[in-house]
Protein backbone atom coordinates (compact mmCIF):
# COMPACT_ATOMS: atom_id res chain seq x y z
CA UNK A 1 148.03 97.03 91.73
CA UNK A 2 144.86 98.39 93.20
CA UNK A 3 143.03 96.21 90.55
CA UNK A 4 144.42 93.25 92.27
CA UNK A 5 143.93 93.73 95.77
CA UNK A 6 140.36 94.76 95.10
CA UNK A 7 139.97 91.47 93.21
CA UNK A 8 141.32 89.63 95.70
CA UNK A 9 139.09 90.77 98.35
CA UNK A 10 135.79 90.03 95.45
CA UNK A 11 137.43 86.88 95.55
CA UNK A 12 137.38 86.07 99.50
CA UNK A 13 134.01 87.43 99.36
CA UNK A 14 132.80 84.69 97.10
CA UNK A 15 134.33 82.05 99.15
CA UNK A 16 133.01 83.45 102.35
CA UNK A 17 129.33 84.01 101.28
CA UNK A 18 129.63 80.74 100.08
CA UNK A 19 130.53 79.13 103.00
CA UNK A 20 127.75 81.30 104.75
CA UNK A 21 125.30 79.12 102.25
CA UNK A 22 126.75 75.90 103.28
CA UNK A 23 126.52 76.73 106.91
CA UNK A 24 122.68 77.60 106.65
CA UNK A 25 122.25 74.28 104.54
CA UNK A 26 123.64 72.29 107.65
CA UNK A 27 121.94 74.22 109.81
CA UNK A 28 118.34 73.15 107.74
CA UNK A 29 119.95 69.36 107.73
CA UNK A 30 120.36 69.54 111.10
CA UNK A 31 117.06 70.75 111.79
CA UNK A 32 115.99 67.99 109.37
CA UNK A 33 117.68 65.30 111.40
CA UNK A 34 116.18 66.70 114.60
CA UNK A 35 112.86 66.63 112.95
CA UNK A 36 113.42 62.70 111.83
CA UNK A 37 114.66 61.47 115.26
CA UNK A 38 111.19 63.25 116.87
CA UNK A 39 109.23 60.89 113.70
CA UNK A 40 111.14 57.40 114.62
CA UNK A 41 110.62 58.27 118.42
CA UNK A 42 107.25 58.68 117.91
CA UNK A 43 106.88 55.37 115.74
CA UNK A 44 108.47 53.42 117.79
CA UNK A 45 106.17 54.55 121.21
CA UNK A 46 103.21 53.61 118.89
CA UNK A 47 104.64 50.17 117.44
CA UNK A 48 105.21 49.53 121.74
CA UNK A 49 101.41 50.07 122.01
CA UNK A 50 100.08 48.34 119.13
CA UNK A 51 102.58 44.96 119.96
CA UNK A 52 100.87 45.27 123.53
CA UNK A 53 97.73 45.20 121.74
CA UNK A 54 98.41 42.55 119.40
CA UNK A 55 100.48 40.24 122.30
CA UNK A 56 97.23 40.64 124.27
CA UNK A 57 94.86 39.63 121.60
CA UNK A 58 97.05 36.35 121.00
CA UNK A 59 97.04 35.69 124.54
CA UNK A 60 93.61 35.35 124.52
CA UNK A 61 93.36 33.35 121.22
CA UNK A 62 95.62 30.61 122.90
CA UNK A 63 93.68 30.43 126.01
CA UNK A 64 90.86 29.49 123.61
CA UNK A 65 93.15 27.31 122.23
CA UNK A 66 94.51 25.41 125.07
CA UNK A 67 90.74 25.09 126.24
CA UNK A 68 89.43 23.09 122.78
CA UNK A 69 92.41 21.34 123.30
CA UNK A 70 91.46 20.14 125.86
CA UNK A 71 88.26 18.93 125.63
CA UNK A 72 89.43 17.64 122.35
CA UNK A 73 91.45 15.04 124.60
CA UNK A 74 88.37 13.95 126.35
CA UNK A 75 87.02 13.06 123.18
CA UNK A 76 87.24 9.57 120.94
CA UNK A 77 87.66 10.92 117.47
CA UNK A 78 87.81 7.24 116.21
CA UNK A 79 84.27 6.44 117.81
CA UNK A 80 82.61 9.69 116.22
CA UNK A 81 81.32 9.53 112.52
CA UNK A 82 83.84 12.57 111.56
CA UNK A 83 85.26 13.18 108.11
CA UNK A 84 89.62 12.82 108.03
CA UNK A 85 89.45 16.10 106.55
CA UNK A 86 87.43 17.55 109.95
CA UNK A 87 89.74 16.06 111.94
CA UNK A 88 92.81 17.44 110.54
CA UNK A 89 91.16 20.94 110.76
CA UNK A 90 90.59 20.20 114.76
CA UNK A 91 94.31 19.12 114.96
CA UNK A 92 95.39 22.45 113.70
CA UNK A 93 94.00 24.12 116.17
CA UNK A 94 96.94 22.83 118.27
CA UNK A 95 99.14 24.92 116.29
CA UNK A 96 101.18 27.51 118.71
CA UNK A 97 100.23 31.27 117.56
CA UNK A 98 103.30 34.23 117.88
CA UNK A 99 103.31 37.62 117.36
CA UNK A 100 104.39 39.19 113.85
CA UNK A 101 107.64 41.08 114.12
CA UNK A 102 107.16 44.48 113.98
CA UNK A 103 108.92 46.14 109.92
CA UNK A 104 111.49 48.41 110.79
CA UNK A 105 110.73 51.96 108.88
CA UNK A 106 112.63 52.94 105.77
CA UNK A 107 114.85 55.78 106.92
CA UNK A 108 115.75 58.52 104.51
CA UNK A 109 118.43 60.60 105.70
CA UNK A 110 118.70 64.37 104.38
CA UNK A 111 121.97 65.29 101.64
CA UNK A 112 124.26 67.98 102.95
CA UNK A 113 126.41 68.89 99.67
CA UNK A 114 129.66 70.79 100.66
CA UNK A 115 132.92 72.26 99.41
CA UNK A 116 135.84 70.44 99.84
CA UNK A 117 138.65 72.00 101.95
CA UNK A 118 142.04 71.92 99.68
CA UNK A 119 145.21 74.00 100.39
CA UNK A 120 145.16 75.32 96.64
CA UNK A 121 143.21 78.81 96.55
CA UNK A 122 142.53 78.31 93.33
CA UNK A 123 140.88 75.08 93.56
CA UNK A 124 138.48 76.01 96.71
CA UNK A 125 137.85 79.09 94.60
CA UNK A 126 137.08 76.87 91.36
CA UNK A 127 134.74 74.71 93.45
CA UNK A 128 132.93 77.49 95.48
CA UNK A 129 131.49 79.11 92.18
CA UNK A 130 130.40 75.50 91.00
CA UNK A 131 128.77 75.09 94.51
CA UNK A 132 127.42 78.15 93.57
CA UNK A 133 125.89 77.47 90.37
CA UNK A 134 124.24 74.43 91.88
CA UNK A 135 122.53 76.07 94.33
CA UNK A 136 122.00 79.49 91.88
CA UNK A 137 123.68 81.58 94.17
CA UNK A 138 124.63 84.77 93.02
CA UNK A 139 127.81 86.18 93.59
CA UNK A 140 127.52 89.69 91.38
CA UNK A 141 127.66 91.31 95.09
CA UNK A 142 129.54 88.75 97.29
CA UNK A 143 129.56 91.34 100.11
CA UNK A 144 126.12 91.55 100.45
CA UNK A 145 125.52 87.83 99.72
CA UNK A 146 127.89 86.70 102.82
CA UNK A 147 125.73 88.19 104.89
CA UNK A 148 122.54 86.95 107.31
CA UNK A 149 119.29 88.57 107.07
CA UNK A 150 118.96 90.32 110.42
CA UNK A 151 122.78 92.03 109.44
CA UNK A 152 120.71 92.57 105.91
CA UNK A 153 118.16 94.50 107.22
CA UNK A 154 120.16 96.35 110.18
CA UNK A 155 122.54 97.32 107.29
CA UNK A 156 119.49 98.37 104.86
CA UNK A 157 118.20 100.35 107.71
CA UNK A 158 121.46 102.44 108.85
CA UNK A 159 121.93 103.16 104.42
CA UNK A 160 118.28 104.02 104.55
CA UNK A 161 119.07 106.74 107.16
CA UNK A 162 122.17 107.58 106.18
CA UNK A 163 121.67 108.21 102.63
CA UNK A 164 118.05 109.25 103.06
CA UNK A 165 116.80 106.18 100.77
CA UNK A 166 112.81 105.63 100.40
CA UNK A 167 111.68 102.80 102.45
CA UNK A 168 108.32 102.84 100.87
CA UNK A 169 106.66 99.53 99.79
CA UNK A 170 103.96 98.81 97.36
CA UNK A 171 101.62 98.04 99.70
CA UNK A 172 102.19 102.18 101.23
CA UNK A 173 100.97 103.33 97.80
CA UNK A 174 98.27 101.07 97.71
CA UNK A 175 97.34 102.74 101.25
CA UNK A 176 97.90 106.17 100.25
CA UNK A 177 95.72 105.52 96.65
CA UNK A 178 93.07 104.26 98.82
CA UNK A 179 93.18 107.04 100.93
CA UNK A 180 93.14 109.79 98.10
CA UNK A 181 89.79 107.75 96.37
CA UNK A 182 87.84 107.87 100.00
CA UNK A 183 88.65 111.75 99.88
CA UNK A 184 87.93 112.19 95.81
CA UNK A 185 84.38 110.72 96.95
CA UNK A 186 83.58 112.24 100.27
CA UNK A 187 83.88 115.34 98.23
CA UNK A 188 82.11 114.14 95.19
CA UNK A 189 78.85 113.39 97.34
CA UNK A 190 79.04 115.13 100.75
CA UNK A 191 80.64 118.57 99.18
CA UNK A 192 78.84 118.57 96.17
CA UNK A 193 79.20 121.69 93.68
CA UNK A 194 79.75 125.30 94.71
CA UNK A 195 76.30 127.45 94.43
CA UNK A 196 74.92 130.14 92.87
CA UNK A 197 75.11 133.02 95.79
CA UNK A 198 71.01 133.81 94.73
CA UNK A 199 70.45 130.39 95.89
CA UNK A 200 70.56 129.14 99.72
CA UNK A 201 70.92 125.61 98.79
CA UNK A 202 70.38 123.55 95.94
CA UNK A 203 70.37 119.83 94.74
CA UNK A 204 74.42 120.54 92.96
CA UNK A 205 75.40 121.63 97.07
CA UNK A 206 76.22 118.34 99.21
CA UNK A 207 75.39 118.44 103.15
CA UNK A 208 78.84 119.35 103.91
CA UNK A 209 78.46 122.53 101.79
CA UNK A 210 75.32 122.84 103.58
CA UNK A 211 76.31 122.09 107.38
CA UNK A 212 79.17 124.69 107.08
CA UNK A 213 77.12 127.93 105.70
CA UNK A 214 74.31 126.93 108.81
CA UNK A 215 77.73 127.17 111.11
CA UNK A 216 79.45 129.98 109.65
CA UNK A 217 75.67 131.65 109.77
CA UNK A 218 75.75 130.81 113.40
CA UNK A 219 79.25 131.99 114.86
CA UNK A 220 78.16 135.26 113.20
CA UNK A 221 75.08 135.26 115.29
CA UNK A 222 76.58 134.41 118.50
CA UNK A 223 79.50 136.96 117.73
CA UNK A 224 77.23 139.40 117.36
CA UNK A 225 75.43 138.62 120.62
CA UNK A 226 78.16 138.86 122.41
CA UNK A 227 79.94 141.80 121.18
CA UNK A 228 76.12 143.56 122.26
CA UNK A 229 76.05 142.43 125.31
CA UNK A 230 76.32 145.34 127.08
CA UNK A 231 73.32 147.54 124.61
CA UNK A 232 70.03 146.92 124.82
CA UNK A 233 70.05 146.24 121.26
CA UNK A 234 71.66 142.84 121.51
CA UNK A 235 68.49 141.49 122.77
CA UNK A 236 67.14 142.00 119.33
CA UNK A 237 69.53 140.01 117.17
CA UNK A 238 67.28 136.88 116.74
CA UNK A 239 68.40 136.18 113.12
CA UNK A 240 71.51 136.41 110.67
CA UNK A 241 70.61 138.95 109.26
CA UNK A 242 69.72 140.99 112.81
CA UNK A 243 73.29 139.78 113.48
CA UNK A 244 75.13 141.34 110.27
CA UNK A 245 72.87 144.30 110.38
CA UNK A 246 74.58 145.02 113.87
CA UNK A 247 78.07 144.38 113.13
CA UNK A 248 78.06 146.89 109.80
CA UNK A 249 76.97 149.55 111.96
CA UNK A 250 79.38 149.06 114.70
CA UNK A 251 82.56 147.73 112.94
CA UNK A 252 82.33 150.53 109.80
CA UNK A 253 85.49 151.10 107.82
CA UNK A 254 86.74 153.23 105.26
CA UNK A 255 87.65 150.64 102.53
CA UNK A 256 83.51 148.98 102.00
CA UNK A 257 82.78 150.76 99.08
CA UNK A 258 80.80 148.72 96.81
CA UNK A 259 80.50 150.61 94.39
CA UNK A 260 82.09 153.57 92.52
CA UNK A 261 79.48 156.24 93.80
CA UNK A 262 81.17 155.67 96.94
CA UNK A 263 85.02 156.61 95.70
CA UNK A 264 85.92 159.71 95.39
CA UNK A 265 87.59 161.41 92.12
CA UNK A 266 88.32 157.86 90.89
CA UNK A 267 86.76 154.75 89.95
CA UNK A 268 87.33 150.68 90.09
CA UNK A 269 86.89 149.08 86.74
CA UNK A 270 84.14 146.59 86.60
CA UNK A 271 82.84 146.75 90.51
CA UNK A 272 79.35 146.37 92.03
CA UNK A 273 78.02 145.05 95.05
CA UNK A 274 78.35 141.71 94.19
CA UNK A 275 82.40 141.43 93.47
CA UNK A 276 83.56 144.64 96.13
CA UNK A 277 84.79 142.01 98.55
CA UNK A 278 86.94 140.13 95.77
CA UNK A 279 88.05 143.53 94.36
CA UNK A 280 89.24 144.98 97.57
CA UNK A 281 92.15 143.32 99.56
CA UNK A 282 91.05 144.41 102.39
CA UNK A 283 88.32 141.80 102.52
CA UNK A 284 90.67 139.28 102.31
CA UNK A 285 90.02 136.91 105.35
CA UNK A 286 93.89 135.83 105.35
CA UNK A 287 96.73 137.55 106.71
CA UNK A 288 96.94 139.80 103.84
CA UNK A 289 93.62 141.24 104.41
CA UNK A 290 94.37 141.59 107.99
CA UNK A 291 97.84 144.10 106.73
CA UNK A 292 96.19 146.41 103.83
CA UNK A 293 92.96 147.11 106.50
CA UNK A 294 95.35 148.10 109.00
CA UNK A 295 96.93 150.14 106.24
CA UNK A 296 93.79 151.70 104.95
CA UNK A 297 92.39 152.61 108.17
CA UNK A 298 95.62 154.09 109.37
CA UNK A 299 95.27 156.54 105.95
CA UNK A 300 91.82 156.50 105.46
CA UNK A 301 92.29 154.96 101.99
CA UNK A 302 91.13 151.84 100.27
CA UNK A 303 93.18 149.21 98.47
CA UNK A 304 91.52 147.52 95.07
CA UNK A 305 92.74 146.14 92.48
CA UNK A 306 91.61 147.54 89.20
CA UNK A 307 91.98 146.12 85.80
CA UNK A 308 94.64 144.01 86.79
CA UNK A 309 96.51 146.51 88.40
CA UNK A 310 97.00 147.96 92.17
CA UNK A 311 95.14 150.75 92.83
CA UNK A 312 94.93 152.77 96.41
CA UNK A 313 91.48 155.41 96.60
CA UNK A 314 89.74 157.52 99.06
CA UNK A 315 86.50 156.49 99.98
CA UNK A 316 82.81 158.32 100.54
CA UNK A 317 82.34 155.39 103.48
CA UNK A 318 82.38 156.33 107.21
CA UNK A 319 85.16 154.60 109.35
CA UNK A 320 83.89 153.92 113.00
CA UNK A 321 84.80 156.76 115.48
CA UNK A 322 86.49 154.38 118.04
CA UNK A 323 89.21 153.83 114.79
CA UNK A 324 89.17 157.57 113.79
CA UNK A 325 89.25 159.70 116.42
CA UNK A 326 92.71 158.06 117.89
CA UNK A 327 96.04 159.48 117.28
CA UNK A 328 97.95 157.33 115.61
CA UNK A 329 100.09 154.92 117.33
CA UNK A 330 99.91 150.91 119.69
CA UNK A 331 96.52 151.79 120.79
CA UNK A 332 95.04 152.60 117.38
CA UNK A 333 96.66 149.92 115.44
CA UNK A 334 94.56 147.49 117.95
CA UNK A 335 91.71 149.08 117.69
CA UNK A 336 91.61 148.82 113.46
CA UNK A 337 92.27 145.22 114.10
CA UNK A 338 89.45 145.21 116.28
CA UNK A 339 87.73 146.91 113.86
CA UNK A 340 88.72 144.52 111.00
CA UNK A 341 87.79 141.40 113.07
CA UNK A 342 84.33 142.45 113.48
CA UNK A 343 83.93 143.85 109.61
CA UNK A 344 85.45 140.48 108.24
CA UNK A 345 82.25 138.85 110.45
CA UNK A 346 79.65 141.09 109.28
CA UNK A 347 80.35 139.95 105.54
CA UNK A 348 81.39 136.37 105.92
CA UNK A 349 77.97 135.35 105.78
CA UNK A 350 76.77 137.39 103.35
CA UNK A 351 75.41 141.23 103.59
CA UNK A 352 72.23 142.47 105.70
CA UNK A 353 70.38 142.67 102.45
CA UNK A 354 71.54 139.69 100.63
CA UNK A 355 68.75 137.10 99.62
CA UNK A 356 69.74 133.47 100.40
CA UNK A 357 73.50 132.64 100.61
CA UNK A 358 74.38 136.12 99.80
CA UNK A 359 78.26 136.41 98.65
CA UNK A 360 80.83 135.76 101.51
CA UNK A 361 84.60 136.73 101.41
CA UNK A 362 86.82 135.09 99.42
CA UNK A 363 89.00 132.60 100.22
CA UNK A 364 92.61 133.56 101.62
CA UNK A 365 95.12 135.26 99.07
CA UNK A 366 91.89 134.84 96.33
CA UNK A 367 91.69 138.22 95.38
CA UNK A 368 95.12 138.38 93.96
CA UNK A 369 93.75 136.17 90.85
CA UNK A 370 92.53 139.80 89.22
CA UNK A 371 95.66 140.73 88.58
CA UNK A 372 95.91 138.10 86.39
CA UNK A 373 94.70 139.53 82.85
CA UNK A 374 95.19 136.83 80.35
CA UNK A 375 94.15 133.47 78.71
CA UNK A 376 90.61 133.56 76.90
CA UNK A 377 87.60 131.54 78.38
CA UNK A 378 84.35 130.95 76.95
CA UNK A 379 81.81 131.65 80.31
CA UNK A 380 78.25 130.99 79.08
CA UNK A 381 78.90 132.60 75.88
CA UNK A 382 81.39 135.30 76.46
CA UNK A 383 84.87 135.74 76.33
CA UNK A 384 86.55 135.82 79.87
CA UNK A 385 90.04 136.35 80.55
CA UNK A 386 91.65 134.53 84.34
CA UNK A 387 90.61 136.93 86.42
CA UNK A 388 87.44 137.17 84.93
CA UNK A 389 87.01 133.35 85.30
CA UNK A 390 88.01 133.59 88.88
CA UNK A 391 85.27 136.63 89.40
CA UNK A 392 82.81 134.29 88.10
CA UNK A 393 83.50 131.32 90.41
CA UNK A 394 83.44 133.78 93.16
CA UNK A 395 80.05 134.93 92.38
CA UNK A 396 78.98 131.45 91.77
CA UNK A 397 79.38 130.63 95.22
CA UNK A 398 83.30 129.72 95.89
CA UNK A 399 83.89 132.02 98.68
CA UNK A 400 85.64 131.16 102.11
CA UNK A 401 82.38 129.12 103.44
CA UNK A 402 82.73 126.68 100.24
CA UNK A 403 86.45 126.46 101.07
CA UNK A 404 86.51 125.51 104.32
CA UNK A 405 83.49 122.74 102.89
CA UNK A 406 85.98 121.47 100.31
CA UNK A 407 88.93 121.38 103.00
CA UNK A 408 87.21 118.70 105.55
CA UNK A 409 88.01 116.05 103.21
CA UNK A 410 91.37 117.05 102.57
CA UNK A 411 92.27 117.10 106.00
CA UNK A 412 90.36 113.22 106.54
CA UNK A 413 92.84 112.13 103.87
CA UNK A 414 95.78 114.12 105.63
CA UNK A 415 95.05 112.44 108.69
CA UNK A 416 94.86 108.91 107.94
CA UNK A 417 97.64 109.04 106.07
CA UNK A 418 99.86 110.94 108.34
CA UNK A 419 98.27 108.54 110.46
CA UNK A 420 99.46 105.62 108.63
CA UNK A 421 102.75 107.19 108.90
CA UNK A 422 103.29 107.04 112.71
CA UNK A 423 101.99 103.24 112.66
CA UNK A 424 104.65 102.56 110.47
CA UNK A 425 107.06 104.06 112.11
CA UNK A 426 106.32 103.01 115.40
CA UNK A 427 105.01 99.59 114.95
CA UNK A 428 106.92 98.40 111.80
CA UNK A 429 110.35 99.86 112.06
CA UNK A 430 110.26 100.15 115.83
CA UNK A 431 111.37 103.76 116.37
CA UNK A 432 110.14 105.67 119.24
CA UNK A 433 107.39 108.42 119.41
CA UNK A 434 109.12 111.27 119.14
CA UNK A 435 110.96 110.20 116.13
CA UNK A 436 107.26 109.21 114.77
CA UNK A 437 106.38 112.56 114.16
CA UNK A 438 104.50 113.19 111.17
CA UNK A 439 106.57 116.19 109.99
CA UNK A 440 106.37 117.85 106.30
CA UNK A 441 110.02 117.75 105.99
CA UNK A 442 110.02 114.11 105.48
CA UNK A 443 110.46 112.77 101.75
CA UNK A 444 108.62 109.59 102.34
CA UNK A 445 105.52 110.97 104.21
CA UNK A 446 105.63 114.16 101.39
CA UNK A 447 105.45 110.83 98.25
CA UNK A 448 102.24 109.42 100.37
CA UNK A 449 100.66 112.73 100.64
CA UNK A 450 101.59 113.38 97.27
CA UNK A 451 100.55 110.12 95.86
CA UNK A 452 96.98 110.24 98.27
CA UNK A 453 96.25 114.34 96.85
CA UNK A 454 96.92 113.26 93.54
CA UNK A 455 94.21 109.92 93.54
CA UNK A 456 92.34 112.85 95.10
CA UNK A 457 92.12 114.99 92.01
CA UNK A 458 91.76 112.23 89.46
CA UNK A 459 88.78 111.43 91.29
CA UNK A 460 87.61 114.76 91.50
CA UNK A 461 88.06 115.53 88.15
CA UNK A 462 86.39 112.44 86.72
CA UNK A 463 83.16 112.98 89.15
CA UNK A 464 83.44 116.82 87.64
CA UNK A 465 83.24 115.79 83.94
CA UNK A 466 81.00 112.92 84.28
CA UNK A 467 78.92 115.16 86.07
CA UNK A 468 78.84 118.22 83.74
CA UNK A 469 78.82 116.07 80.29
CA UNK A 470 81.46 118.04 78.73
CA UNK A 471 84.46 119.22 79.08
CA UNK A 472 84.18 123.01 79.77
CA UNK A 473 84.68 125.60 81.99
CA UNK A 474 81.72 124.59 84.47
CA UNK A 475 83.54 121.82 85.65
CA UNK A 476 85.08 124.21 87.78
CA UNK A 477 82.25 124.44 90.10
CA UNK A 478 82.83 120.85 90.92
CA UNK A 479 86.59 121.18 91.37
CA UNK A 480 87.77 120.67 95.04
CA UNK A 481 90.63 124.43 95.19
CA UNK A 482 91.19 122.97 98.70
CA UNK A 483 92.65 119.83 97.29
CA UNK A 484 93.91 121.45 94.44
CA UNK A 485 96.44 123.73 96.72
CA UNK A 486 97.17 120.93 98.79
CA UNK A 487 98.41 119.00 95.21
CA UNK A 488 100.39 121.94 94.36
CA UNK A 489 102.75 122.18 97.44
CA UNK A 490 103.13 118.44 97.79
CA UNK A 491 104.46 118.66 94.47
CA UNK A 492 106.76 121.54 95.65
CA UNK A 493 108.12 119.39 98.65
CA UNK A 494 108.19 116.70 97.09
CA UNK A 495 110.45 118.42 94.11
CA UNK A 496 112.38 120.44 96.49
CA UNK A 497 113.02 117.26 98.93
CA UNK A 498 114.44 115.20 96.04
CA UNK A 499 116.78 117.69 94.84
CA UNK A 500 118.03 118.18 98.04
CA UNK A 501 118.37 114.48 98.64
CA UNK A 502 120.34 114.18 95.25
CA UNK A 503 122.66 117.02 96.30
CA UNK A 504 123.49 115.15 99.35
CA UNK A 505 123.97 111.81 98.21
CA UNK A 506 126.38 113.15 95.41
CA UNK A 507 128.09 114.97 98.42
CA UNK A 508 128.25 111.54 100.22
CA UNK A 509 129.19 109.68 97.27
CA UNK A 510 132.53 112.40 96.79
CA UNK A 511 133.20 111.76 100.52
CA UNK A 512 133.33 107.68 100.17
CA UNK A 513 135.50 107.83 97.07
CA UNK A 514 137.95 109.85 98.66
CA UNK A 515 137.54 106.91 101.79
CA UNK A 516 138.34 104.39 99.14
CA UNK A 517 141.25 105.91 97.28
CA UNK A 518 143.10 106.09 101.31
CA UNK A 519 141.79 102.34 101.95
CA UNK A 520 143.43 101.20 98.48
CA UNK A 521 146.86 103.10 99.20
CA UNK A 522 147.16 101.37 102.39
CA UNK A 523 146.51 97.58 101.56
């Protein structure tokens, strides 16, 4: 029974978006019509002129006339040595002139086909689908077909937002591929490679790379300056090295060991001077740095990780006084803060005795890749596990200067596309400002930046092989990590954002079928 009323109503539907279909025909015959009247009106105010034109011109041609005429009167033709045939030509002149009639135009008025009104459902039924086979109107979804474009796309847009449906276009992608190549390049020849940390620059380091180490060098300086304002050996800090110098000796803390001679009863596997920032996690420059300092200054310990494994030591190195010598509680918690703030500057830029670059910190969270003890890597001829792959990017130069280098063209493709985002939204779709914003938690504008990171890396990648010649581990130096972790949690949000949108649309779904089943029972 439910069968039947349901077919019934597929069956109005037909018959209704049919008559939609005529109704927008007469409306283009009409328009047709309109557009025909303006033609003839026109015509017919030009056939006025040119009959003006022409009555005019004949007007003149009898005056002409009348005059030969009548001198022709004065004249004896019979005295005058003139042919018969001359004088039949003069006598035509007296022939009266007129004006042509004017053709009437050949009217061609439009066809309006229609179905014919009958009182037998069946039959208005049997001639709507032949009206719509003429025409090649579908009627698979009558429902949708019966209605007008702007109720099309107000409908489109209330399903879009209810049921959370991607409104991205073809020519979005196209923007957000575009997007991700201008970023894959900006870092293939402004960022350049990563460096050896021997090595200030080189010809592999792009002026991005550059530009940021001569900053980072800088805000260390100035830091410097003004945290010795107030002793009389600030006035001396004329260099980066002046400026690091200063800050080791004033922001000291008991976890910069860099080496084993300098931990007591214990040892780290595998450190030296040139990996103690990576090994210790109190040298991270993130938040987790920030926790194990305060940590290890509290106890007087240091944190490293050793041989893959966590490993908390007591140190030979002298922890300032102004950290020390307070009991332990608000005050002394800010103070090793303080204290970590102004360590964390002394070795961004290097140590007092590096030469050239010098090795930084690395970038935030970095130093958790030693715990990592597996896979086997061939590094220049030996054997090199994760960790020991990510020690030797380190020392090649990826440290927290190089990442913030790789990052500034991530965040140019970021912003032009969240960019693109709020145009859309404001301009296209007509929704106001505040509903513009370029939040993470929104599935389209998580595809583009997923679709603009991932253009990103294929262009990365292909400068980074072309570059090296072969596919090995040294393409790493030319690998943007910035871009990299940006790929890897649009690919989260993206994943996450789909389930969830699957979850609720199967939710919605349950919730309409239930609003059918009570719409059938009641018809």
């Amino acid at each position: 029974m439910e069968k039947d009323k349901l077919d019934e109503l597929d069956e109005a539907a037909k018959v209704v978006s049919v008559g939609q279909h005529e109704a927008d025909q007469a409306v283009e015959r009409l328009d047709e019509l309109k557009q025909i009247s303006s033609n003839m009106s026109a015509d017919l105010d030009l056939q006025e002129k040119i009959n003006a034109n022409q009555q005019q011109r004949i007007n003149d041609i009898q005056s002409k006339i009348k005059e030969a005429q009548s001198l022709l009167n004065t004249i004896d033709l019979g005295n005058l040595n003139v042919k018969t045939s001359e004088i039949e030509e003069i006598e035509n002149l007296r022939v009266e002139v007129k004006p042509s009639e004017p053709e009437s135009p050949e009217i061609k008025l439009p066809h309006l086909d229609y179905v014919d009104a009958t009182g037998n459902w069946e039959d208005l039924l049997s001639e709507s689908e032949a009206y719509a086979a003429k025409f090649n109107l579908s009627l698979d979804n009558p429902y949708f077909a019966c209605l007008s474009d702007a109720e099309i796309n107000k409908m489109s847009a209330l399903l879009a937002d209810k049921y959370e449906l991607s409104k991205l276009k073809k020519e979005d992608y196209v923007f957000a591929g575009i997007v991700g190549i201008i970023g894959g390049l900006v870092d293939a020849f402004l960022v350049g490679a990563i460096t050896d940390g021997n090595n200030k620059y080189t010809s592999e380091q792009g002026i991005l790379g550059q530009k940021v180490d001569d900053t980072v060098d800088k805000l260390v300086t100035k830091y410097a300056e003004f945290a010795s304002r107030n002793e009389p050996y600030g006035k001396k800090i004329n260099s980066k090295n002046d400026a690091i110098r200063w800050l080791e000796n004033h922001f000291k803390v008991s976890y910069d060991a860099s080496n084993n001679s300098n931990i007591i009863n214990d040892s780290i596997a595998g450190m030296n001077p040139s990996n103690h920032h990576l090994f210790s996690l109190s040298h991270d420059i993130g938040p987790l740095g920030l926790f194990i300092s305060i940590l290890d200054q509290l106890d007087g310990k240091s944190t490293f990780i050793s041989d893959g494994m966590l490993k908390r030591v007591y140190t030979a190195s002298k922890e300032a006084d102004q950290v020390k010598d307070l009991q332990l509680g608000p005050q002394k918690v800010i103070k090793a803060v303080e204290n970590w703030f102004g360590h964390t500057c002394s070795d961004v830029a290097g140590t007092s005795k590096s030469v050239g670059r010098g090795a930084g910190l690395p970038m935030p969270f970095y130093s958790v890749t030693q715990q990592f003890k597996f896979g086997n890597f061939n590094v220049n001829g030996k054997d090199k596990d994760f960790a020991g792959v990510a020690e030797w990017l380190y020392k090649q130069g990826l440290d927290f200067r190089a990442f913030v280098a790789q990052s500034i063209p991530v965040l140019i493709m970021e912003t032009l596309t969240r960019l693109y985002w709020v145009y859309k939204n404001h301009f296209y779709y007509g929704k106001e400002w505040k509903e513009c914003i370029p939040i993470a938690n929104q599935l389209d504008l998580q595809t583009l930046l997923l679709v603009s990171t991932s253009t990103f890396a294929a262009v990365d990648i292909t400068d980074a092989i072309v570059r090296n010649g072969n596919i090995d581990v040294r393409i790493l130096l030319r690998i943007n990590f910035a871009n990299a972790y940006d790929l890897g949690v649009r690919s989260v949000q993206v994943m996450k954002g789909r389930f969830q949108r699957a979850q609720k649309l199967k939710k919605i779904n349950q919730e309409n079928e239930a609003n059918w089943n009570e719409i059938y029972k009641n018809i």
